[in-house]
C-alpha atoms as a PDB file:
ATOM      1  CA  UNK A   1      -3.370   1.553 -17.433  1.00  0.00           C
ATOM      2  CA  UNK A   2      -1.279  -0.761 -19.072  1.00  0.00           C
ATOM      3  CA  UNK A   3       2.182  -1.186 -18.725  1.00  0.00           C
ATOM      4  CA  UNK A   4       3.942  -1.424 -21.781  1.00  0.00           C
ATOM      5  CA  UNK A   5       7.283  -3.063 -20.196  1.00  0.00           C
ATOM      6  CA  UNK A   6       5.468  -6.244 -19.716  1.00  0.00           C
ATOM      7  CA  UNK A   7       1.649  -5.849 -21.302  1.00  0.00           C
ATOM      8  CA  UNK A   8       0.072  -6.321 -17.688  1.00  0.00           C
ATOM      9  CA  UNK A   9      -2.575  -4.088 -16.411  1.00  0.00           C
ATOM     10  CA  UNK A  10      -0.975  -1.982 -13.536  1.00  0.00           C
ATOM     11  CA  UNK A  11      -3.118  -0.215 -10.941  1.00  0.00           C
ATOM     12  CA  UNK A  12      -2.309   2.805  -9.885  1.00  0.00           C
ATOM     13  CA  UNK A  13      -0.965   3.064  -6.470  1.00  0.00           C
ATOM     14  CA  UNK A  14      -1.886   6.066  -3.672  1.00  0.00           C
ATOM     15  CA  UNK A  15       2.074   5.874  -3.483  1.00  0.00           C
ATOM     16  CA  UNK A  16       3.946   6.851  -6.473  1.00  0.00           C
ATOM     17  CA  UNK A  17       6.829   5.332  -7.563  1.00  0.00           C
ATOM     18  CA  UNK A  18       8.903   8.306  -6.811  1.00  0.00           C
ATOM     19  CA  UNK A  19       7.603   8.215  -3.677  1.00  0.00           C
ATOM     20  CA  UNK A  20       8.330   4.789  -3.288  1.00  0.00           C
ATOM     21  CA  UNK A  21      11.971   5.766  -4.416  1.00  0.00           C
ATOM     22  CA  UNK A  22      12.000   8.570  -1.885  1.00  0.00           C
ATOM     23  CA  UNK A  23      11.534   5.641   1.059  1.00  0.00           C
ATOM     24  CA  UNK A  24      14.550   3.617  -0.598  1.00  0.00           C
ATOM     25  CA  UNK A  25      16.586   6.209  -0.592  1.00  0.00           C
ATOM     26  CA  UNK A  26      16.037   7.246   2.889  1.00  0.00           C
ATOM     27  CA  UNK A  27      15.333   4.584   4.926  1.00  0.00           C
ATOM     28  CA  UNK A  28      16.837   1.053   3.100  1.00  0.00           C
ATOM     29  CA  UNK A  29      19.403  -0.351   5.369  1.00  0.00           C
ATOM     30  CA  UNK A  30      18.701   2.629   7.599  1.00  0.00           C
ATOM     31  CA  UNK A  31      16.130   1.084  10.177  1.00  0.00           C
ATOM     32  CA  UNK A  32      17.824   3.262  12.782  1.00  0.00           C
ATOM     33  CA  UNK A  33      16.356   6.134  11.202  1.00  0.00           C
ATOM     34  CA  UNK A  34      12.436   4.366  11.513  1.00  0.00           C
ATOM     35  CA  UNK A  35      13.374   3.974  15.268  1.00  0.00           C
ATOM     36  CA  UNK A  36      14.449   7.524  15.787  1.00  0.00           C
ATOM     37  CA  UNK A  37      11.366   8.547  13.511  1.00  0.00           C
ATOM     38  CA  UNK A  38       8.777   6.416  15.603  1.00  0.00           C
ATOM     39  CA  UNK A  39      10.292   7.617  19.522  1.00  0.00           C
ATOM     40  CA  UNK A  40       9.963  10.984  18.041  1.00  0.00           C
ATOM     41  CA  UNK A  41       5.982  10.633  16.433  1.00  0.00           C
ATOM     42  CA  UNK A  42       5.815   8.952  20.220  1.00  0.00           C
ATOM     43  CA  UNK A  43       6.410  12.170  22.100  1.00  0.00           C
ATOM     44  CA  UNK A  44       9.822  10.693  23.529  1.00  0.00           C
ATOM     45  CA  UNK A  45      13.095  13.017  24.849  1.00  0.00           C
ATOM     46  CA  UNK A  46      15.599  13.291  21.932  1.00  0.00           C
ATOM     47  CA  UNK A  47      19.039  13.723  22.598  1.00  0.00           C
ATOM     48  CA  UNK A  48      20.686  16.909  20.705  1.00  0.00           C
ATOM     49  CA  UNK A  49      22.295  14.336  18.116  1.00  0.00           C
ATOM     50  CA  UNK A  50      18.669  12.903  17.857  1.00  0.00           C
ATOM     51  CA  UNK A  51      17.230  16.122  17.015  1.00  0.00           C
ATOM     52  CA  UNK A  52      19.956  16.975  14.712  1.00  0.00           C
ATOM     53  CA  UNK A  53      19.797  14.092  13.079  1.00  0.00           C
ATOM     54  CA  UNK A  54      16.002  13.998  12.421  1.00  0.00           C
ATOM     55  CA  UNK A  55      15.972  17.749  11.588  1.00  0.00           C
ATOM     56  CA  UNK A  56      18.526  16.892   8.306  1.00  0.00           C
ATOM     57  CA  UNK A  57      16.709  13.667   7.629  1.00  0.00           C
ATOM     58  CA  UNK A  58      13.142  15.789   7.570  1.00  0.00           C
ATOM     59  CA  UNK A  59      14.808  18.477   5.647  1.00  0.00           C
ATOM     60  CA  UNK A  60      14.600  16.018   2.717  1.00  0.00           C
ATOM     61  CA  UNK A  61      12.159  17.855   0.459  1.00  0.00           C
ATOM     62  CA  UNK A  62       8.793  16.002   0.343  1.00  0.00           C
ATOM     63  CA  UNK A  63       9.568  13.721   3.322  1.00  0.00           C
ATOM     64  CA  UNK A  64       7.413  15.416   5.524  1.00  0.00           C
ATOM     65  CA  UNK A  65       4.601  15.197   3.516  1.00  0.00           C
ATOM     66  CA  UNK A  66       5.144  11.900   2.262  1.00  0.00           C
ATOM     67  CA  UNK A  67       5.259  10.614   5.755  1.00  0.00           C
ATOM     68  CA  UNK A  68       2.137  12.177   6.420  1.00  0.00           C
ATOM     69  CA  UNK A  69       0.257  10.654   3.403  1.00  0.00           C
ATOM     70  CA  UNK A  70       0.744   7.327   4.808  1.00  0.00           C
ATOM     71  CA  UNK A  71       0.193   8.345   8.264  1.00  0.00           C
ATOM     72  CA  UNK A  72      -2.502  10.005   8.548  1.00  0.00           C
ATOM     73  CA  UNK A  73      -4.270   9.500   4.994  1.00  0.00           C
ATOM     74  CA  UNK A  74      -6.753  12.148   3.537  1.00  0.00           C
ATOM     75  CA  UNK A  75      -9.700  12.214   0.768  1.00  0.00           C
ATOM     76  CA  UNK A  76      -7.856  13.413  -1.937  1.00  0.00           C
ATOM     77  CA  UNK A  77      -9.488  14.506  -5.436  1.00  0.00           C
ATOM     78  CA  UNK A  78      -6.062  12.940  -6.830  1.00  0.00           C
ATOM     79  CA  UNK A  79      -6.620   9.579  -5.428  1.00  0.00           C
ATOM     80  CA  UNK A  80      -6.779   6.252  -7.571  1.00  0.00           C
ATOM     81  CA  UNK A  81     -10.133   4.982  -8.022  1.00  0.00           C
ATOM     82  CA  UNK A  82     -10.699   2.902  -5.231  1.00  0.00           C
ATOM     83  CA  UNK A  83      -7.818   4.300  -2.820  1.00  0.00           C
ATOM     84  CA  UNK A  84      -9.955   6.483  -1.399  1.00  0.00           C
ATOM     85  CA  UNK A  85      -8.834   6.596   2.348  1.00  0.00           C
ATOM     86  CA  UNK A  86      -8.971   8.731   5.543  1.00  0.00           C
ATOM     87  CA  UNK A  87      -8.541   7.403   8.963  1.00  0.00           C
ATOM     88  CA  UNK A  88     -12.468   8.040   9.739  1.00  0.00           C
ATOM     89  CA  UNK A  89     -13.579   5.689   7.195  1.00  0.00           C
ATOM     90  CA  UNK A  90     -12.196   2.475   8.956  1.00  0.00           C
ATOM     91  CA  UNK A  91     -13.826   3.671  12.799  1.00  0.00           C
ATOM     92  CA  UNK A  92     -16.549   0.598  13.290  1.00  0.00           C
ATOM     93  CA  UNK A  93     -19.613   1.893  14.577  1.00  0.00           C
ATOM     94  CA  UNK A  94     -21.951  -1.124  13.223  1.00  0.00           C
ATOM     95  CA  UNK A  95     -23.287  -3.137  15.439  1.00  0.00           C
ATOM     96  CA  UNK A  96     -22.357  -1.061  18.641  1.00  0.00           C
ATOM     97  CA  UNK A  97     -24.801   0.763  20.447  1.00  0.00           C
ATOM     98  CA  UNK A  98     -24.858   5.253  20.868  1.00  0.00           C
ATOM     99  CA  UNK A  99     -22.357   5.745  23.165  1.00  0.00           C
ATOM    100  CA  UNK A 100     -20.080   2.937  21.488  1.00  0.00           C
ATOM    101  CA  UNK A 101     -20.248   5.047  18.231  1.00  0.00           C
ATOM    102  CA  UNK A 102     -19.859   7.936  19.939  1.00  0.00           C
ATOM    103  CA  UNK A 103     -16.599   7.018  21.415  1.00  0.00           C
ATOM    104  CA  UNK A 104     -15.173   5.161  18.498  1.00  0.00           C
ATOM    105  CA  UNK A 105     -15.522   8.188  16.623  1.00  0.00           C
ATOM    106  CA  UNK A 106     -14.226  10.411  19.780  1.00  0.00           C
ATOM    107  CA  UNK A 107     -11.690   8.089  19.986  1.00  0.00           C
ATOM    108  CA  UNK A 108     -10.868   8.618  16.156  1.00  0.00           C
ATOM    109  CA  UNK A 109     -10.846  12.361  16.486  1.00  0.00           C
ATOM    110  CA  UNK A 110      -8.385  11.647  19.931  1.00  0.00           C
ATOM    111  CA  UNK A 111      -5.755   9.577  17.205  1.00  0.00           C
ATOM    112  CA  UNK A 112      -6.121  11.837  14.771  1.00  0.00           C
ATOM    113  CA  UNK A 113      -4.974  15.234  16.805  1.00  0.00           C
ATOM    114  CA  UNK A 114      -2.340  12.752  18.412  1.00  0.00           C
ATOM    115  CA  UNK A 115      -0.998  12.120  14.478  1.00  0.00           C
ATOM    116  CA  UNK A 116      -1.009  15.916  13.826  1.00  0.00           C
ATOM    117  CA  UNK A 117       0.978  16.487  16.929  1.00  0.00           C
ATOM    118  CA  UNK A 118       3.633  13.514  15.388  1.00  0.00           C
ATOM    119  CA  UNK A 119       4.023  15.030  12.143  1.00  0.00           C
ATOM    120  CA  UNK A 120       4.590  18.646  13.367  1.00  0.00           C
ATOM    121  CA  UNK A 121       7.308  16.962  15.657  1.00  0.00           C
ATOM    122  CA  UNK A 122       8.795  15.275  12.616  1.00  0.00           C
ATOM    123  CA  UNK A 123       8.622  19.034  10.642  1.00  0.00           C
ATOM    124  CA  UNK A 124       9.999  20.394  13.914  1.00  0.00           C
ATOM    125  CA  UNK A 125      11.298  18.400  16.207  1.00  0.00           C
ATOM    126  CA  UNK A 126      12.008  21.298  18.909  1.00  0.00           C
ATOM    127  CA  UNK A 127       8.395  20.518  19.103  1.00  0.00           C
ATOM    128  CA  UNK A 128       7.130  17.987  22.121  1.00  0.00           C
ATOM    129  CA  UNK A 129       5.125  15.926  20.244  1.00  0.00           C
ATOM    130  CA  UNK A 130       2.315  13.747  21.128  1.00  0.00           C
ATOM    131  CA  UNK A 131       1.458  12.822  25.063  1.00  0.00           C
ATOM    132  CA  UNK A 132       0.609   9.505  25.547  1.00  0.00           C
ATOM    133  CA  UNK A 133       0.923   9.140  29.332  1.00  0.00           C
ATOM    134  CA  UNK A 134      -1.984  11.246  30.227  1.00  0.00           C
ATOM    135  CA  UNK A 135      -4.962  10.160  32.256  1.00  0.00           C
ATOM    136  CA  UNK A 136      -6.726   7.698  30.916  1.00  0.00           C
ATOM    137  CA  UNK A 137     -10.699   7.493  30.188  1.00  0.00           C
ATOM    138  CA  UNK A 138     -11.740   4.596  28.146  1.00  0.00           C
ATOM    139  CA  UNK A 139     -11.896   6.193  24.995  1.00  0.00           C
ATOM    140  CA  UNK A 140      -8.515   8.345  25.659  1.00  0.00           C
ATOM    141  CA  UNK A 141      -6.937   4.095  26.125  1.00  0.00           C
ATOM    142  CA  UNK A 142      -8.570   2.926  22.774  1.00  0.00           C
ATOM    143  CA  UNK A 143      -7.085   6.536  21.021  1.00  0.00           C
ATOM    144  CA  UNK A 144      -3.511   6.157  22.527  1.00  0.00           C
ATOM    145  CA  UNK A 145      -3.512   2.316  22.134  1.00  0.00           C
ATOM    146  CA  UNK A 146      -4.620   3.410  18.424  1.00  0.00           C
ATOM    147  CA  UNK A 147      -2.477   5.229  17.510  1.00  0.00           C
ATOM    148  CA  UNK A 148       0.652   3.339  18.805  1.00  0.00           C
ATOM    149  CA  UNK A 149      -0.862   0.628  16.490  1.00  0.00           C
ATOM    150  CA  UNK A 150      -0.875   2.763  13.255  1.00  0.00           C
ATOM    151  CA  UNK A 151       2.204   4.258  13.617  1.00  0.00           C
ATOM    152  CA  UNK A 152       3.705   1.006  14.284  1.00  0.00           C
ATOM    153  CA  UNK A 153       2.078  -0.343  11.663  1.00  0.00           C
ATOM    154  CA  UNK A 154       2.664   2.235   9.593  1.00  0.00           C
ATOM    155  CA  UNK A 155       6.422   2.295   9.869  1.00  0.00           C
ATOM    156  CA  UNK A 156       6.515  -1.469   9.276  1.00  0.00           C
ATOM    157  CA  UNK A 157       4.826  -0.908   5.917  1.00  0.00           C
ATOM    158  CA  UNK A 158       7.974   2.218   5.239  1.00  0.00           C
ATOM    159  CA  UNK A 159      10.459  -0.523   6.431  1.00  0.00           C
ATOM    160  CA  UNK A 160       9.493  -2.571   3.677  1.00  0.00           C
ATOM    161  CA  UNK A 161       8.664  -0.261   1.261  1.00  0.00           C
ATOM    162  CA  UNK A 162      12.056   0.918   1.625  1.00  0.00           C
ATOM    163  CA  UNK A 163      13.423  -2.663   0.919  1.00  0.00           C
ATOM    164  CA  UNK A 164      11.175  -3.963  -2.172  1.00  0.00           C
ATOM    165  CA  UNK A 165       9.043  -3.093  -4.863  1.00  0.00           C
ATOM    166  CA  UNK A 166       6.503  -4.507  -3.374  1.00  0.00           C
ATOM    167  CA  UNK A 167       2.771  -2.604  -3.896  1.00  0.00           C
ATOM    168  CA  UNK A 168       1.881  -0.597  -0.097  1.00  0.00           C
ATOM    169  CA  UNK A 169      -1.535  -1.994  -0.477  1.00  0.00           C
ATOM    170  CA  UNK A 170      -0.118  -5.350  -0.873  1.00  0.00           C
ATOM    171  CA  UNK A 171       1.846  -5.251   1.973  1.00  0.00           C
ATOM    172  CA  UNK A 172      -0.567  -3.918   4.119  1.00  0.00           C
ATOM    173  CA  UNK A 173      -3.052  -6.974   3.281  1.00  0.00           C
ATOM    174  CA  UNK A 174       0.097  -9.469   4.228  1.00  0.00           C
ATOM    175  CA  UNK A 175       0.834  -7.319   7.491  1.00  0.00           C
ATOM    176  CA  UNK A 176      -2.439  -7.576   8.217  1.00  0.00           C
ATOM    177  CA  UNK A 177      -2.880 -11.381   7.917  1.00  0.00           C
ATOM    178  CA  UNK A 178       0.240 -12.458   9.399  1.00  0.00           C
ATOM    179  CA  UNK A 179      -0.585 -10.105  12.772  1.00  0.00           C
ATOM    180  CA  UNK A 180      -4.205 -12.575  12.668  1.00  0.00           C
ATOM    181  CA  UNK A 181      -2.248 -15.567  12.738  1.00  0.00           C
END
């Protein structure tokens, strides 16, 4: 599509610029807010002021469900050609033997259940949220230590979001190469 502002061809981005907007307007200069947002996705005790404060904040209408787009990302008939994205599509299984596929993908389904239980927190945060302390198996350590990672991750890319115009997609790729360093 081409932008007539400045005659450049513009892809379309999963996140919309009203989304994007959204993010400002809720979270710049507010990093208190991400905090709050990732001890509750972590299954942590809120405080009543906690709770009351995220229950406002997640009033916001579309917040939920814009946090869950980048959390926990779904096929989508909507999508931009080549956004296509679900959390499934990045488990590696090449190269690994049965039971290594096998538990990457158990591990996978582990996260994903673990995200569910983080967003319904965030919709209701009476809720308790995720467990991560449970007994570990190895492929109960590779979902927990998962999902800590994406939802860190994750919140780094809202952080930033929330304080540029910057493309997600873009940001992810720098994230991703500075954390190789």
């Amino acid at each position: 599509m081409a932008d007539n502002n400045n005659s450049q061809t513009v892809q379309e981005a999963r996140i919309s610029d009203k989304e994007k907007a959204l993010l400002r307007a809720t979270f710049s200069g507010q990093d208190e807010l991400l905090v709050l947002t990732r001890n509750a996705l972590f299954g942590y005790k809120l405080l009543d002021h906690e709770k009351k404060l995220l229950k406002d904040l997640y009033r916001t209408e579309g917040l939920v469900a814009l946090m869950r787009k980048i959390l926990l990302p779904e096929l989508d008939r909507d999508n931009p050609i080549g956004q296509s994205i679900d959390l499934f599509l990045t488990v590696d299984v090449v190269g690994k033997d049965e039971y290594q596929q096998k538990q990457a993908i158990e591990a996978r389904k582990i996260m994903v259940e673990l995200l569910e239980s983080g967003l319904a927190r965030l919709a209701d945060v009476e809720t308790t949220g995720p467990e991560l302390h449970f007994k570990f198996t190895p492929t109960g350590l590779i979902a927990r230590n998962t999902y800590i990672t994406h939802v860190e991750m994750q919140l780094r890319v809202i952080m930033i979001l929330a304080k540029s115009n910057e493309e997600p997609e873009a940001i992810m790729k720098r994230l991703a190469k500075n954390s190789a360093k």
